[in-house]
PDB file of N, CA and C in Angstrom:
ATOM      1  N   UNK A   1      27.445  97.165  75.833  1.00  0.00           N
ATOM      2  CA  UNK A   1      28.061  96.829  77.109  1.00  0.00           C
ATOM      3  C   UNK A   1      29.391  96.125  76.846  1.00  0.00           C
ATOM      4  N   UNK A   2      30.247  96.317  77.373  1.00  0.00           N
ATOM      5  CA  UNK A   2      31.913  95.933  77.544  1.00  0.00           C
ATOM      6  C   UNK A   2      31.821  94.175  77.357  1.00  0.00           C
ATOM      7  N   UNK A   3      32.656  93.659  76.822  1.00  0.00           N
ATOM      8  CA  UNK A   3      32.759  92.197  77.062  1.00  0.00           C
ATOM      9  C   UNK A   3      33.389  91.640  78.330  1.00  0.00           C
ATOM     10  N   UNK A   4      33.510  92.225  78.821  1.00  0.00           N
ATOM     11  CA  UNK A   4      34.178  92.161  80.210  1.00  0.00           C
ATOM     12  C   UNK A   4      34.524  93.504  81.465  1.00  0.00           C
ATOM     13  N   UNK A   5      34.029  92.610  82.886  1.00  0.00           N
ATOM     14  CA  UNK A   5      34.328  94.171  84.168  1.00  0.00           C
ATOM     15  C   UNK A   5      35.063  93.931  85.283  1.00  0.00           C
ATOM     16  N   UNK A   6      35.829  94.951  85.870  1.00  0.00           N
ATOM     17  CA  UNK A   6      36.418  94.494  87.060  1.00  0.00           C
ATOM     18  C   UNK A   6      35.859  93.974  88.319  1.00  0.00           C
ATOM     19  N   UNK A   7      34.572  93.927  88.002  1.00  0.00           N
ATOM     20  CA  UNK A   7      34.030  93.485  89.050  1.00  0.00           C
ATOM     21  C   UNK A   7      32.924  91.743  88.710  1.00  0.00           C
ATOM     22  N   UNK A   8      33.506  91.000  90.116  1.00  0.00           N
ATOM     23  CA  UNK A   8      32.551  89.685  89.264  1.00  0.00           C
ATOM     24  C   UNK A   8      31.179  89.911  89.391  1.00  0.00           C
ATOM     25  N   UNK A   9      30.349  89.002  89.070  1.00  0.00           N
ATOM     26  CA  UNK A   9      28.846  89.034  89.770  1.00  0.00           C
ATOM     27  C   UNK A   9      28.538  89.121  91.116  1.00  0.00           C
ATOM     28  N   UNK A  10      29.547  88.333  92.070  1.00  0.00           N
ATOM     29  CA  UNK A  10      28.920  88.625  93.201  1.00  0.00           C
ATOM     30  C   UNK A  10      29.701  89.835  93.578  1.00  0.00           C
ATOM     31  N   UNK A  11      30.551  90.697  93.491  1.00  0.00           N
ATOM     32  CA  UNK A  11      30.679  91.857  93.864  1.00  0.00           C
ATOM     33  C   UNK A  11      29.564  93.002  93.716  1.00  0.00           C
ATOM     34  N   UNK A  12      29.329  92.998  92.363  1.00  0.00           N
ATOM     35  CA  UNK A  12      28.169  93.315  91.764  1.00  0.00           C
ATOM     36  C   UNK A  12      26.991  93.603  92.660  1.00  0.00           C
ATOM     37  N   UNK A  13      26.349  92.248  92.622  1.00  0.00           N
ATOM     38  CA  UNK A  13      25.331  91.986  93.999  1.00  0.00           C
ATOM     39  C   UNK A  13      25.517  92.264  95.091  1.00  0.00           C
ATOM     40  N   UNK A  14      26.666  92.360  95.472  1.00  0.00           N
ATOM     41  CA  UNK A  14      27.153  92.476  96.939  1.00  0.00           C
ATOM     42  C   UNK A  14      27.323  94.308  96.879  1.00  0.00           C
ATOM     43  N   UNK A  15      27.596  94.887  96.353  1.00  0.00           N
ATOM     44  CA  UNK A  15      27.246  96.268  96.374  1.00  0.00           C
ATOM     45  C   UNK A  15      26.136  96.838  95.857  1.00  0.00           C
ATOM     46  N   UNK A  16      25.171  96.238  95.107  1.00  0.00           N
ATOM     47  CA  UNK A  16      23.852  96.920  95.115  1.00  0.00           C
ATOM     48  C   UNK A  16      22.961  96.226  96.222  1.00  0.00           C
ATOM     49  N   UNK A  17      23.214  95.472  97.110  1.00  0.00           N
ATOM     50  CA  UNK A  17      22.770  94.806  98.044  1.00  0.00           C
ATOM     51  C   UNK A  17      23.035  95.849  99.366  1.00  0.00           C
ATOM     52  N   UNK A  18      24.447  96.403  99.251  1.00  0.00           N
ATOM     53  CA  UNK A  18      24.660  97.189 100.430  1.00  0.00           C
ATOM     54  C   UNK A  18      24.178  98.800  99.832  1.00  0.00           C
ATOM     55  N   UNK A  19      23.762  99.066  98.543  1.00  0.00           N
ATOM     56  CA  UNK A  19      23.371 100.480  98.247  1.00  0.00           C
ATOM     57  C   UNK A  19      21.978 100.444  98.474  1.00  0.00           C
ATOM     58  N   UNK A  20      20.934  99.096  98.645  1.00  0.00           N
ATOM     59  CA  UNK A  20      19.476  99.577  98.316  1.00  0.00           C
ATOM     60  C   UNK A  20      19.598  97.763  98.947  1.00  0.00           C
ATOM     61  N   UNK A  21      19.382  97.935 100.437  1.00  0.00           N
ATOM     62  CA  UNK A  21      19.337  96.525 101.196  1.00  0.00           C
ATOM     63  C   UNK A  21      17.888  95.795 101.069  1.00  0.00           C
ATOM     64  N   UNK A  22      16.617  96.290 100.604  1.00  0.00           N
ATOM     65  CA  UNK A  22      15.386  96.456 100.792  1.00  0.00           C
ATOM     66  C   UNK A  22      15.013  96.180  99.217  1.00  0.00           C
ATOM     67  N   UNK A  23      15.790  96.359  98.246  1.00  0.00           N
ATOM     68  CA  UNK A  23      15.743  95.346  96.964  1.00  0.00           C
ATOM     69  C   UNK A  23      15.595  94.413  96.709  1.00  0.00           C
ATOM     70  N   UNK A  24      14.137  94.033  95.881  1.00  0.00           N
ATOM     71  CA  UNK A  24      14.173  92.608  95.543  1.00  0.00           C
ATOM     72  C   UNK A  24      15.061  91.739  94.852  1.00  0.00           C
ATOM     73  N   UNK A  25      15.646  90.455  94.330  1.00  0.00           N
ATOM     74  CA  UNK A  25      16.643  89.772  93.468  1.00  0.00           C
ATOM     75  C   UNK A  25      15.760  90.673  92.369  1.00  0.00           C
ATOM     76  N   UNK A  26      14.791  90.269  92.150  1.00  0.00           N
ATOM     77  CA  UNK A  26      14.092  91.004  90.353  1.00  0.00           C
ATOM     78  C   UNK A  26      14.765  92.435  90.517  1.00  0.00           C
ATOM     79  N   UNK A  27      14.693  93.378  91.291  1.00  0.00           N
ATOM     80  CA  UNK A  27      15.098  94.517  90.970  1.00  0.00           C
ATOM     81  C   UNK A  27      16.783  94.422  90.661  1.00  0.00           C
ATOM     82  N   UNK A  28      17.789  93.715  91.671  1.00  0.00           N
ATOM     83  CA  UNK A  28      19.093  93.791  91.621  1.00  0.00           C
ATOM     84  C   UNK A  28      19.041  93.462  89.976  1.00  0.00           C
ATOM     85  N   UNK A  29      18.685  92.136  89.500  1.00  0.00           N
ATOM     86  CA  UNK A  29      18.527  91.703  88.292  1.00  0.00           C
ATOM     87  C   UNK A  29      18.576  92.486  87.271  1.00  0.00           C
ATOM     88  N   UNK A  30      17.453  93.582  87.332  1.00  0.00           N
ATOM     89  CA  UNK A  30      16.951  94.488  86.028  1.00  0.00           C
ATOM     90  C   UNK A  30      18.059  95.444  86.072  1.00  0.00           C
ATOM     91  N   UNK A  31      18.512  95.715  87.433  1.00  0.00           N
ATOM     92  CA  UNK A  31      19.583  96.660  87.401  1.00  0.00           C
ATOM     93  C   UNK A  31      21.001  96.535  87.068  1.00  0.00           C
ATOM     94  N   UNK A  32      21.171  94.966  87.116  1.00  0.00           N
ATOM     95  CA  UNK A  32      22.798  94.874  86.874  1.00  0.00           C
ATOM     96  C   UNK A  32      22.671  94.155  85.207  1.00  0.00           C
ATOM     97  N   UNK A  33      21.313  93.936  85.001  1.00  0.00           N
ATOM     98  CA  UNK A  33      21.285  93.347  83.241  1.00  0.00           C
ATOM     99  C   UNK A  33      22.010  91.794  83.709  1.00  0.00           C
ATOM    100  N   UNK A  34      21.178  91.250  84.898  1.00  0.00           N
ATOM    101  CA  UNK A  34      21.480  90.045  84.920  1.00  0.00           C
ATOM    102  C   UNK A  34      20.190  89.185  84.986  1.00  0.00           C
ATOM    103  N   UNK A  35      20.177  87.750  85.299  1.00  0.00           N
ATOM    104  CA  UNK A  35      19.093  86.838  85.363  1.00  0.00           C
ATOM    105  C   UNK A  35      18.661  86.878  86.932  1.00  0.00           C
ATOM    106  N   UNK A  36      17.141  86.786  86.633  1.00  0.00           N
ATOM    107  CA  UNK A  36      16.981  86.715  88.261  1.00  0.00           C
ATOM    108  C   UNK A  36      17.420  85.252  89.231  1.00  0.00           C
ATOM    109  N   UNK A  37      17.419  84.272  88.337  1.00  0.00           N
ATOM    110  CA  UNK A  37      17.966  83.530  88.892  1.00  0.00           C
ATOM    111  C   UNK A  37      19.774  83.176  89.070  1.00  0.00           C
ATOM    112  N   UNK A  38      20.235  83.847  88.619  1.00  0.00           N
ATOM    113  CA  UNK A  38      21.399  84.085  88.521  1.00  0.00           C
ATOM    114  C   UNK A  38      21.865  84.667  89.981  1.00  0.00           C
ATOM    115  N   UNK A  39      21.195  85.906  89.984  1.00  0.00           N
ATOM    116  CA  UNK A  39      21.096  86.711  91.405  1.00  0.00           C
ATOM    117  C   UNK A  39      20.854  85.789  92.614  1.00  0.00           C
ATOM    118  N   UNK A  40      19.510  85.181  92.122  1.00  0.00           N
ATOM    119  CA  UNK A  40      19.488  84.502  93.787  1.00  0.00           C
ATOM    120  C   UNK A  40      20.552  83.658  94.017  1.00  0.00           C
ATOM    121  N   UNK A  41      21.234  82.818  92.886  1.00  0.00           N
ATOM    122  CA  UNK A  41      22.441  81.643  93.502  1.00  0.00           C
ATOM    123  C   UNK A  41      23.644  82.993  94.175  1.00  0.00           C
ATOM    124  N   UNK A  42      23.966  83.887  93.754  1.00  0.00           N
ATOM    125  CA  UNK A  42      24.960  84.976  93.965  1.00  0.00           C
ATOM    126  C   UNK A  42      24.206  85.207  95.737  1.00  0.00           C
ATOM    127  N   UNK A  43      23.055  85.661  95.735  1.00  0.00           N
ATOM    128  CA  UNK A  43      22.575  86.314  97.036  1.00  0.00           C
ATOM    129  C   UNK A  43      22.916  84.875  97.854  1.00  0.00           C
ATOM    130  N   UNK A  44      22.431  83.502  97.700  1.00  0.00           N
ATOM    131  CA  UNK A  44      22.322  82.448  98.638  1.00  0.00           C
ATOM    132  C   UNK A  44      24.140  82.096  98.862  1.00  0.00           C
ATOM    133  N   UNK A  45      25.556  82.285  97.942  1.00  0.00           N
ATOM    134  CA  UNK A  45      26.598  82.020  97.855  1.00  0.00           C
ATOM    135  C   UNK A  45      27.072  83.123  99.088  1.00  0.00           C
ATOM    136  N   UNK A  46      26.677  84.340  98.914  1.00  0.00           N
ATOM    137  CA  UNK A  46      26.745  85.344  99.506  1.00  0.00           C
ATOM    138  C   UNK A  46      26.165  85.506 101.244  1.00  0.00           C
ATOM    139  N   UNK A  47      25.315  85.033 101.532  1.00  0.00           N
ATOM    140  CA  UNK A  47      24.635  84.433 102.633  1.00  0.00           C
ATOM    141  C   UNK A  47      25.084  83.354 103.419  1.00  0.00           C
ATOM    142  N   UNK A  48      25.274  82.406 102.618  1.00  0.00           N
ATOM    143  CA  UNK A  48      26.232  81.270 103.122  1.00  0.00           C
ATOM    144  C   UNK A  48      27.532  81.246 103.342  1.00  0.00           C
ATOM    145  N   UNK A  49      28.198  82.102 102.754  1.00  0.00           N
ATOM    146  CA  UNK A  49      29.475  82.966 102.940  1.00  0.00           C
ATOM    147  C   UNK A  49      29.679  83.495 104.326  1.00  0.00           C
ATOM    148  N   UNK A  50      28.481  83.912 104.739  1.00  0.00           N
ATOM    149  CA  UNK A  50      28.913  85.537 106.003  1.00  0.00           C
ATOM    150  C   UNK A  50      29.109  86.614 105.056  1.00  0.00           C
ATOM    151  N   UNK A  51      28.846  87.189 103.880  1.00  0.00           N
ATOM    152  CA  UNK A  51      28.672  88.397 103.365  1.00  0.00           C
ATOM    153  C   UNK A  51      27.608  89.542 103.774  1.00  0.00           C
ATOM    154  N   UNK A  52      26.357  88.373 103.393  1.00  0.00           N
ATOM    155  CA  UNK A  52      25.162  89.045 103.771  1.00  0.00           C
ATOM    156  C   UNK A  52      24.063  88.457 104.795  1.00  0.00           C
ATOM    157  N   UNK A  53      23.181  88.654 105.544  1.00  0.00           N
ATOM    158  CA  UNK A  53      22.610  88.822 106.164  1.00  0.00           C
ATOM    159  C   UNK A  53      20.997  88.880 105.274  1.00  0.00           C
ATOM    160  N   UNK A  54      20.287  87.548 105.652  1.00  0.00           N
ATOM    161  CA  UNK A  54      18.693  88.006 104.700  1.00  0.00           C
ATOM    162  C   UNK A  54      17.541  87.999 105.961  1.00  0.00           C
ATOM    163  N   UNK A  55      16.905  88.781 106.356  1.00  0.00           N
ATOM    164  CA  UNK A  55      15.889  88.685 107.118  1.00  0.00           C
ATOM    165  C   UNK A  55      14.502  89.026 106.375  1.00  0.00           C
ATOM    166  N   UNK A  56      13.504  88.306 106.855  1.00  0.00           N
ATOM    167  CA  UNK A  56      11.464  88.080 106.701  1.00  0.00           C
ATOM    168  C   UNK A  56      11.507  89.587 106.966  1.00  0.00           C
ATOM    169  N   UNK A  57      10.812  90.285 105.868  1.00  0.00           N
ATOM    170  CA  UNK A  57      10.205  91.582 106.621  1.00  0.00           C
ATOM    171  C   UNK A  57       8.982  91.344 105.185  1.00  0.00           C
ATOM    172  N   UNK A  58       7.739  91.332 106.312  1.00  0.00           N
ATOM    173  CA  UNK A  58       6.457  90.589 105.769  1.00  0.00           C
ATOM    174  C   UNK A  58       6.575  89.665 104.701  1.00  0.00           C
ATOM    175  N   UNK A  59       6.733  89.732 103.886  1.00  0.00           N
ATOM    176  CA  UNK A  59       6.629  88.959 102.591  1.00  0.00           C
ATOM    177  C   UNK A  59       8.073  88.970 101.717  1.00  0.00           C
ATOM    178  N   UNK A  60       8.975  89.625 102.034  1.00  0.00           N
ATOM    179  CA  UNK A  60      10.080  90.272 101.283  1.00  0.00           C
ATOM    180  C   UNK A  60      11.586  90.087 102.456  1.00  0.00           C
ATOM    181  N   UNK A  61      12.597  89.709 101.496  1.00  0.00           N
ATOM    182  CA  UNK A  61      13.607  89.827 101.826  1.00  0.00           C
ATOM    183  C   UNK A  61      14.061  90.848 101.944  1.00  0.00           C
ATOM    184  N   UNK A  62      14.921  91.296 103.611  1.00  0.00           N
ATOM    185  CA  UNK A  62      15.758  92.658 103.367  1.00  0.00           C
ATOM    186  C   UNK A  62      17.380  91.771 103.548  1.00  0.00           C
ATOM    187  N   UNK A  63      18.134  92.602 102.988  1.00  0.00           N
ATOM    188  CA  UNK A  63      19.424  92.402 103.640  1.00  0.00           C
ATOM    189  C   UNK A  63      20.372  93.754 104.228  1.00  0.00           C
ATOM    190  N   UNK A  64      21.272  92.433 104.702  1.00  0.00           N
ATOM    191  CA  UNK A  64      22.339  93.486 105.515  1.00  0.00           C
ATOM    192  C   UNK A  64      23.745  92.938 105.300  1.00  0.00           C
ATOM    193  N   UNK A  65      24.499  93.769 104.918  1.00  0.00           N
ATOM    194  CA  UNK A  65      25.852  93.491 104.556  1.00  0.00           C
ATOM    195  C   UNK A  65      26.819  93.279 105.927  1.00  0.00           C
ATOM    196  N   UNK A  66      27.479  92.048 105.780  1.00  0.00           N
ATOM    197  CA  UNK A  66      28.312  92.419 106.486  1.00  0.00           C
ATOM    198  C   UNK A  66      29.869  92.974 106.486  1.00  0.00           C
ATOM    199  N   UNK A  67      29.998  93.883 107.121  1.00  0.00           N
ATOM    200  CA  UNK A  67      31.288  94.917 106.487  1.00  0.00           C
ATOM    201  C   UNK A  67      32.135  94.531 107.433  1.00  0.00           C
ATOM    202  N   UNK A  68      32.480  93.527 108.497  1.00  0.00           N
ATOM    203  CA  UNK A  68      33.866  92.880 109.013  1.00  0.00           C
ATOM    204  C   UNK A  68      34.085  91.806 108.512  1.00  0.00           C
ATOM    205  N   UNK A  69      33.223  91.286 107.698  1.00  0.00           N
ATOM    206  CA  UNK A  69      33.817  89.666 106.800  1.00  0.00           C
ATOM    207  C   UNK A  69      35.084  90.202 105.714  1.00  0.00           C
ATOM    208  N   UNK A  70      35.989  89.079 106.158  1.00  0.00           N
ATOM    209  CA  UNK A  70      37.382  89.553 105.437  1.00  0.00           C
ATOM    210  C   UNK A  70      37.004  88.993 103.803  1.00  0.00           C
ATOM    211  N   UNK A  71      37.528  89.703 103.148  1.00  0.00           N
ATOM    212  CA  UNK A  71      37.679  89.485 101.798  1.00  0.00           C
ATOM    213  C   UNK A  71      38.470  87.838 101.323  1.00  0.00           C
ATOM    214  N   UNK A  72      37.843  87.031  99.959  1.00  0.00           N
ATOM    215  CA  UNK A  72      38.206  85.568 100.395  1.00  0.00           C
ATOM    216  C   UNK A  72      39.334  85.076  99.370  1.00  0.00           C
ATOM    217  N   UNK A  73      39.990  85.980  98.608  1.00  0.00           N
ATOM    218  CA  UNK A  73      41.365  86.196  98.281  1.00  0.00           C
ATOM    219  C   UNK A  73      42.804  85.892  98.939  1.00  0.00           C
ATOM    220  N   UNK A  74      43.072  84.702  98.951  1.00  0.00           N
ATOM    221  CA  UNK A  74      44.191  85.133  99.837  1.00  0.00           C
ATOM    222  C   UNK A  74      45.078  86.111 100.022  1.00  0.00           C
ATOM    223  N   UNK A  75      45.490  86.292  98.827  1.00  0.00           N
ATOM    224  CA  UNK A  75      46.545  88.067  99.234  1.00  0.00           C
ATOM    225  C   UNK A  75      45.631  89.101 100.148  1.00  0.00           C
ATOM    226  N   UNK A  76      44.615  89.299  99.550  1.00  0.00           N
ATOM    227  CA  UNK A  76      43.693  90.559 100.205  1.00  0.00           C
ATOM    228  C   UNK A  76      42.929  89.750 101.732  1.00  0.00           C
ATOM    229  N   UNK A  77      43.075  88.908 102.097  1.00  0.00           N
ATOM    230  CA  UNK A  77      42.162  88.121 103.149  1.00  0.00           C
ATOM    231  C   UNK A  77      42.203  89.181 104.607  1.00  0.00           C
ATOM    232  N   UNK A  78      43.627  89.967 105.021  1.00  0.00           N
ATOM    233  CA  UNK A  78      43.607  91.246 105.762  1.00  0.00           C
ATOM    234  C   UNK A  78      42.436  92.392 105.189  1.00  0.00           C
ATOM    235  N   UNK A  79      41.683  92.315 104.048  1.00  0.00           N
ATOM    236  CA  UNK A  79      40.729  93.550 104.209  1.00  0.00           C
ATOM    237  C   UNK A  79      39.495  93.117 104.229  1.00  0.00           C
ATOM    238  N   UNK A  80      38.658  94.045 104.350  1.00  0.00           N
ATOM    239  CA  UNK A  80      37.634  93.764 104.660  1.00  0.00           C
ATOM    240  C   UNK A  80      36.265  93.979 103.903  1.00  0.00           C
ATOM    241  N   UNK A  81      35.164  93.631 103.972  1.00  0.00           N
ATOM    242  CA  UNK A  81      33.915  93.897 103.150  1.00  0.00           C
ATOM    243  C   UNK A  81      34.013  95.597 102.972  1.00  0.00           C
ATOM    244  N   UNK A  82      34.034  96.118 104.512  1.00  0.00           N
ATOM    245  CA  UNK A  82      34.137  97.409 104.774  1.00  0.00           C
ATOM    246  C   UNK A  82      35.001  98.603 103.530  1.00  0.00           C
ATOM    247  N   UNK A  83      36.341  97.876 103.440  1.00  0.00           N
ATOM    248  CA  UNK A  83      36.992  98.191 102.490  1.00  0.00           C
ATOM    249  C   UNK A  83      37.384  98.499 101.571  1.00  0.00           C
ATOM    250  N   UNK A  84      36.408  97.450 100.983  1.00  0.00           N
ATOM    251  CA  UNK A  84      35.883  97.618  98.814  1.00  0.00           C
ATOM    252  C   UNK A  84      35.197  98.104  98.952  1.00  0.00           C
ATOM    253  N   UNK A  85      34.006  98.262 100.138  1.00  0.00           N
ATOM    254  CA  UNK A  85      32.352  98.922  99.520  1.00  0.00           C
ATOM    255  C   UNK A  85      32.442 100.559 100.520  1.00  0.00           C
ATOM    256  N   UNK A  86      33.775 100.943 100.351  1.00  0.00           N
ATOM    257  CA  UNK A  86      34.277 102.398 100.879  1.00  0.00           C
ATOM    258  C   UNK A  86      34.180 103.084  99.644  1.00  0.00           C
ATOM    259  N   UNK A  87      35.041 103.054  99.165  1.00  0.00           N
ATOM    260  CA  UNK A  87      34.964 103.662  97.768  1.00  0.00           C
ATOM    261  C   UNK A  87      33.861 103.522  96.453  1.00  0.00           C
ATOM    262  N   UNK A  88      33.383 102.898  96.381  1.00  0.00           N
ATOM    263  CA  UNK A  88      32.558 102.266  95.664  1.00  0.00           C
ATOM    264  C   UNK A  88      30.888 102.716  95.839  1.00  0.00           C
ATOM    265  N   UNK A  89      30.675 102.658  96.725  1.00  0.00           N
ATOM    266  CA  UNK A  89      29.381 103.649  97.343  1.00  0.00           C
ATOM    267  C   UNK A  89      29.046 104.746  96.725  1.00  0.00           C
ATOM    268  N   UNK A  90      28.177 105.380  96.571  1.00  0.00           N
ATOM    269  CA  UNK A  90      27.816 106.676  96.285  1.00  0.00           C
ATOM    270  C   UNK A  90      27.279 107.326  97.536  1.00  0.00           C
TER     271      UNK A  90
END
């Protein structure tokens, strides 16, 4: 694996969050070759942000992205969640 990516951790999270909303942190985890606790501070930064959205569905967290929260860059602060996770999607 690369010593370095263009993307940080919470981007990371924040697009396998909007590809598979119904993912546990353990799964995002195994999938990005990160710590599960790592993930949850990223998911709770992300939440507390206005990124994401976590709702109770029985026992399990789902989320929901939000795609009008502006990006927190100042140069880029005109675009939007919508924006990066356009291209990036499969």
């Amino acid at each position: 694996m690369p010593d370095w990516s263009l993307l940080s951790t919470h981007g990371l999270v924040l697009l396998s969050v909007a590809e598979k909303p119904e993912a546990t942190t353990r799964e995002i985890a195994n999938n990005l070759g990160m710590a599960e606790r790592s993930v949850q501070r990223v998911v709770t930064d992300l939440d507390s942000g206005g990124y994401i959205d976590r709702k109770k569905v029985g026992r399990r967290n789902q989320y929901e992205v939000n795609h009008a929260q502006s990006l927190r860059h100042p140069i880029k602060q005109h675009k939007r969640v919508a924006d990066l996770l356009t291209g990036l999607i499969e």
